[in-house]
C-alpha atoms as a PDB file:
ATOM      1  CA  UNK A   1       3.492  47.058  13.031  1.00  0.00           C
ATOM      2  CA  UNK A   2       6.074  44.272  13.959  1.00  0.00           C
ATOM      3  CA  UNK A   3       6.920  41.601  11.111  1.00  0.00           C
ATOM      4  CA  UNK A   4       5.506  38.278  12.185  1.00  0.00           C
ATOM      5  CA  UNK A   5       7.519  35.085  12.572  1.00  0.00           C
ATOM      6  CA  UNK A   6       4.835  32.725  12.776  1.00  0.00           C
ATOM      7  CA  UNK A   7       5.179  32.317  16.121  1.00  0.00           C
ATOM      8  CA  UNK A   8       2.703  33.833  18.794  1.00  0.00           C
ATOM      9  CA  UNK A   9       4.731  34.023  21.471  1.00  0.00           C
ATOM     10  CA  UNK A  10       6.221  37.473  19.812  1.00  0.00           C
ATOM     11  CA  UNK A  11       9.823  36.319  20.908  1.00  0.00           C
ATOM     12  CA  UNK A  12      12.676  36.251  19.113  1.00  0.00           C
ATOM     13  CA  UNK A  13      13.674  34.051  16.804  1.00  0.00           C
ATOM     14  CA  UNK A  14      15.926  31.142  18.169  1.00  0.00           C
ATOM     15  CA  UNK A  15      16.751  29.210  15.031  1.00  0.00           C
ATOM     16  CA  UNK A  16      20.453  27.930  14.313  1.00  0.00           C
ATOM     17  CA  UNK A  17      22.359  29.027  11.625  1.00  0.00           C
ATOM     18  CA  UNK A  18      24.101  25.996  10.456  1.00  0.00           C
ATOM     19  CA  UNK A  19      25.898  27.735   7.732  1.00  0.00           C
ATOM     20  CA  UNK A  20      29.304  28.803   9.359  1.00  0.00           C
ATOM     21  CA  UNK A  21      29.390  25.201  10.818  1.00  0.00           C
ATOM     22  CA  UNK A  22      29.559  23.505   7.973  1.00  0.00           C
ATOM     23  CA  UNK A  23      32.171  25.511   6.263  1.00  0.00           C
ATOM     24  CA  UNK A  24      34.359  24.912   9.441  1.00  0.00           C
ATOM     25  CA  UNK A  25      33.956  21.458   9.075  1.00  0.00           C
ATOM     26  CA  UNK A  26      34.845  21.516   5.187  1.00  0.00           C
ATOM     27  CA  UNK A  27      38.173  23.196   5.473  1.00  0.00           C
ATOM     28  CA  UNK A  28      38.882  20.953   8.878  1.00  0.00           C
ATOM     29  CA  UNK A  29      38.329  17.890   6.466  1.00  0.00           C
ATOM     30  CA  UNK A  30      40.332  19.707   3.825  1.00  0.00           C
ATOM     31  CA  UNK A  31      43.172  20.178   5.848  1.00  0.00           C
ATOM     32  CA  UNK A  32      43.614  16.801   7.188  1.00  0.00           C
ATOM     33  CA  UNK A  33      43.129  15.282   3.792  1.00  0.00           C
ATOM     34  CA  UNK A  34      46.041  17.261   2.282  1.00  0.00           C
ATOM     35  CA  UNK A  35      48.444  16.817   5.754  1.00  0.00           C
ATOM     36  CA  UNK A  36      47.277  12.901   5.879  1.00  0.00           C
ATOM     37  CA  UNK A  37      49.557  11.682   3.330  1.00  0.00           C
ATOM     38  CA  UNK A  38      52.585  14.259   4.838  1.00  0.00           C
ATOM     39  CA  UNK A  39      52.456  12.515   8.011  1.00  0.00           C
ATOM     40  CA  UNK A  40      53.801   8.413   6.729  1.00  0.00           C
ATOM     41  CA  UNK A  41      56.603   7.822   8.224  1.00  0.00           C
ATOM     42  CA  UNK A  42      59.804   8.465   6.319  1.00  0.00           C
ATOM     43  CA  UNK A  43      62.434   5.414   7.790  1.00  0.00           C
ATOM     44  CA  UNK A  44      61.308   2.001   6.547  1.00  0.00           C
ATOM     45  CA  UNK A  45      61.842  -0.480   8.732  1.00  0.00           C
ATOM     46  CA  UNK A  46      61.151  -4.599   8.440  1.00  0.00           C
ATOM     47  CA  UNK A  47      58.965  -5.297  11.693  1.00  0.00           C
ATOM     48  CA  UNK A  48      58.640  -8.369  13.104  1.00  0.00           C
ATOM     49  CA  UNK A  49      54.976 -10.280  12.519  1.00  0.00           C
ATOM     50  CA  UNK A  50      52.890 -11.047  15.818  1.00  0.00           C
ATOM     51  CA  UNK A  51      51.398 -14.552  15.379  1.00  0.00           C
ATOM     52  CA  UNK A  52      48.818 -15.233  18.869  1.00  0.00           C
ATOM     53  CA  UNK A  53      48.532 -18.700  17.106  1.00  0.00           C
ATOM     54  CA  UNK A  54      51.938 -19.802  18.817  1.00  0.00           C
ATOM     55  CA  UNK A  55      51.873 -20.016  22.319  1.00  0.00           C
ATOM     56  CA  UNK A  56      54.619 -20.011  25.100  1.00  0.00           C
ATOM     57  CA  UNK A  57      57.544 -22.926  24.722  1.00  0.00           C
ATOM     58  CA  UNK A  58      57.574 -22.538  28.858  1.00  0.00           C
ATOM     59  CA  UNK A  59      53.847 -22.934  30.321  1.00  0.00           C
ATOM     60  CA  UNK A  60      54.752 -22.845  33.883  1.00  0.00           C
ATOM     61  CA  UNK A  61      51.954 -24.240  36.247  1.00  0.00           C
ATOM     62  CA  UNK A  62      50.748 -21.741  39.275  1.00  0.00           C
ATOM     63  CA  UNK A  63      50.903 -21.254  42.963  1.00  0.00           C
ATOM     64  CA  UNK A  64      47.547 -23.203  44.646  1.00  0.00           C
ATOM     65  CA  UNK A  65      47.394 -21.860  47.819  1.00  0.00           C
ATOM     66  CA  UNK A  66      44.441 -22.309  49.696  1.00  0.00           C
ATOM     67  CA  UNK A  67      43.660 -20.518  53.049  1.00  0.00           C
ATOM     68  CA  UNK A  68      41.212 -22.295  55.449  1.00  0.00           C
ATOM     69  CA  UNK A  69      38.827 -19.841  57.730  1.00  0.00           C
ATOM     70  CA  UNK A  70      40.817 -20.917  60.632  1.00  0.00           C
ATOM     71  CA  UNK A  71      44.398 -19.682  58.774  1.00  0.00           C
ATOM     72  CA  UNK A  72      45.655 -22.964  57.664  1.00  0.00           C
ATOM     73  CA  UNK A  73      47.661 -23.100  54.582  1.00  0.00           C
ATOM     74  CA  UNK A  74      47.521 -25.594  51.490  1.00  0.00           C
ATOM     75  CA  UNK A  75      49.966 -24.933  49.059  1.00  0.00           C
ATOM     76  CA  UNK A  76      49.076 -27.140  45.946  1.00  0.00           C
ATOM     77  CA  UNK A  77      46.957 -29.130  48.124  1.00  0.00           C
ATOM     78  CA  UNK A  78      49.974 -29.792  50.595  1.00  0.00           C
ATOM     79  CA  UNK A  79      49.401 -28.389  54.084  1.00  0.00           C
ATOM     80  CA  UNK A  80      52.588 -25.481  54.719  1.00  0.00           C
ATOM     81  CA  UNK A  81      53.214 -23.191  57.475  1.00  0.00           C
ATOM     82  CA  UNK A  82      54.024 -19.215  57.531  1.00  0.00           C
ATOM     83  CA  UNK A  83      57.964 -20.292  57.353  1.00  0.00           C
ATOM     84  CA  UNK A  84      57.396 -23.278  54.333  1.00  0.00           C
ATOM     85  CA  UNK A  85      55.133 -20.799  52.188  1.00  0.00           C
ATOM     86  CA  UNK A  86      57.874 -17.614  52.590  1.00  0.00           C
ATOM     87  CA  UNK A  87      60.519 -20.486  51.306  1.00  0.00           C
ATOM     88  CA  UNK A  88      58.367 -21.646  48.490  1.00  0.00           C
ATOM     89  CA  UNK A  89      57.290 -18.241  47.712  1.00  0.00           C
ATOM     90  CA  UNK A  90      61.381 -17.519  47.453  1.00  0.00           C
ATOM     91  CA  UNK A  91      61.839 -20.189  44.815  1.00  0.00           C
ATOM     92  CA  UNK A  92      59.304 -19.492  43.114  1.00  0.00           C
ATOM     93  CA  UNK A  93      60.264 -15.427  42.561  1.00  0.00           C
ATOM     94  CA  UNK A  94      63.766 -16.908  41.537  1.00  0.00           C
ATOM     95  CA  UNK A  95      62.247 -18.575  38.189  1.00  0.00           C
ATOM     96  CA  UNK A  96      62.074 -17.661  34.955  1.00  0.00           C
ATOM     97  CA  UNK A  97      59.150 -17.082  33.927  1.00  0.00           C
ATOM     98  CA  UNK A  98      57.550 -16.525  37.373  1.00  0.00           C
ATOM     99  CA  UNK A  99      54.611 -18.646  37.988  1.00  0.00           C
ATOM    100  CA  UNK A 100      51.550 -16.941  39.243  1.00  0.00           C
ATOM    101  CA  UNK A 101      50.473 -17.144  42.499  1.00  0.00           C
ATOM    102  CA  UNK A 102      46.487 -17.741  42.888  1.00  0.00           C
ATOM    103  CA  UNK A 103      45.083 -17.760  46.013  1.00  0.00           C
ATOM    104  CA  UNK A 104      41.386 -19.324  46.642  1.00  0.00           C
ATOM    105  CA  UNK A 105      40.260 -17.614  50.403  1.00  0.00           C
ATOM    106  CA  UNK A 106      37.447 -18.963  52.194  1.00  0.00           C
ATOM    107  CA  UNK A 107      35.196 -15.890  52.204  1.00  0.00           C
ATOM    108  CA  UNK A 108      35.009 -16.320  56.079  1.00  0.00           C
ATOM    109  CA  UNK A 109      38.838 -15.999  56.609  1.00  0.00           C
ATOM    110  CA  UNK A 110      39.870 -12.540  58.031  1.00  0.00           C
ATOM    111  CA  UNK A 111      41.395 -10.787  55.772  1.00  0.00           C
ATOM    112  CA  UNK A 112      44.364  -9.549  57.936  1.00  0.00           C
ATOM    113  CA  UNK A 113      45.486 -13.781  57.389  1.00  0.00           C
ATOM    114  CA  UNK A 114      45.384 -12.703  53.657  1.00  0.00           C
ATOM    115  CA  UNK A 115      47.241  -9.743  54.230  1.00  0.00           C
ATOM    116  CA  UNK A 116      50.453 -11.230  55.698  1.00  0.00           C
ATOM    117  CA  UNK A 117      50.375 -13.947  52.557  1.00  0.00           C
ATOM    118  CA  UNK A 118      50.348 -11.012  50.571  1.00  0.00           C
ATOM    119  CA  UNK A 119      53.222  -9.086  51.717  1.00  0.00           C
ATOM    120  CA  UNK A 120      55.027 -12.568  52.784  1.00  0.00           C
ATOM    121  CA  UNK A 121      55.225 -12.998  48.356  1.00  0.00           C
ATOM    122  CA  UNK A 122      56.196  -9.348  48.064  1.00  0.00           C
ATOM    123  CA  UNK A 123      58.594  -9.420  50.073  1.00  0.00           C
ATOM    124  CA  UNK A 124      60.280 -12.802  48.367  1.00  0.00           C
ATOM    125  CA  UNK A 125      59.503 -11.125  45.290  1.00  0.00           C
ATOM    126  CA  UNK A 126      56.362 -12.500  43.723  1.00  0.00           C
ATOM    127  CA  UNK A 127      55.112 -10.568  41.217  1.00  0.00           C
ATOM    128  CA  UNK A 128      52.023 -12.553  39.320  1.00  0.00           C
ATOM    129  CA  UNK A 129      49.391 -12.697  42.194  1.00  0.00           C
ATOM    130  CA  UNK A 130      45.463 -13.297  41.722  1.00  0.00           C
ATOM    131  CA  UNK A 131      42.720 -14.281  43.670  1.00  0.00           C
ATOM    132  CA  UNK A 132      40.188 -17.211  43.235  1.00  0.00           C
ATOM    133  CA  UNK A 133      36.618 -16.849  43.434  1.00  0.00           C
ATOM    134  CA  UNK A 134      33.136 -18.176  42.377  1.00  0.00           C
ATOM    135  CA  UNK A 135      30.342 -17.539  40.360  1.00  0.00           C
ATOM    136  CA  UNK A 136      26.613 -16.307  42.014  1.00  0.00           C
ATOM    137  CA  UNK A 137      25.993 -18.232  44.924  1.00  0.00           C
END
């Protein structure tokens, strides 16, 4: 006559012993609490503080360029061709800092017109670019 488990299935029993877990766990947590203090570093030296509070001395305004559907150009609200814009873009890579360039697309324009802008300011060495775009329509 077979010992029963409580269970009427007669299968066996699938309960988790816990036990070996635990102790794991308890020497894991003893070991790091004894090699914790071991690992502080042992040269001492004065860093500097990082105050966010201060901001920039040189806040350098960005790039406006805005492209028109039919591939027109407006660079800070000026109109500039492919030749101006590859100048401007020249200067403005020579700078320090670098001002970024942020250009605002009409969602119809094709995107190979946004392609040559792009590699027109990688090529003069812009570095800072980002795009301009709206909220939920």
């Amino acid at each position: 006559m077979a010992m029963s488990t409580g269970d009427s299935s007669g299968g066996p029993m699938s309960e988790i012993n816990v036990t070996p877990l635990v102790d794991v766990m308890l020497v894991l947590l003893i070991i790091f609490m004894i090699t914790a203090p071991l690992m502080s570093h042992r040269i001492t030296v004065v860093l500097p503080t990082a105050n966010p509070k201060v901001a920039d001395t040189e806040q350098v305004e960005p790039m406006d360029l805005a492209v028109k559907p039919d591939g027109t150009m407006y660079l800070n609200d000026v109109e500039v061709t492919e030749g101006e814009l590859k100048a401007q873009f020249a200067v403005a890579a020579s700078k320090t800092p670098q001002p970024e360039l942020q250009i605002r697309a009409d969602k119809t324009t094709e995107y190979k017109v946004v392609k040559k802008i792009l590699a027109s300011a990688k090529e003069q060495g812009m570095v800072h670019v980002g795009f301009i775009t709206t909220g939920k329509e």
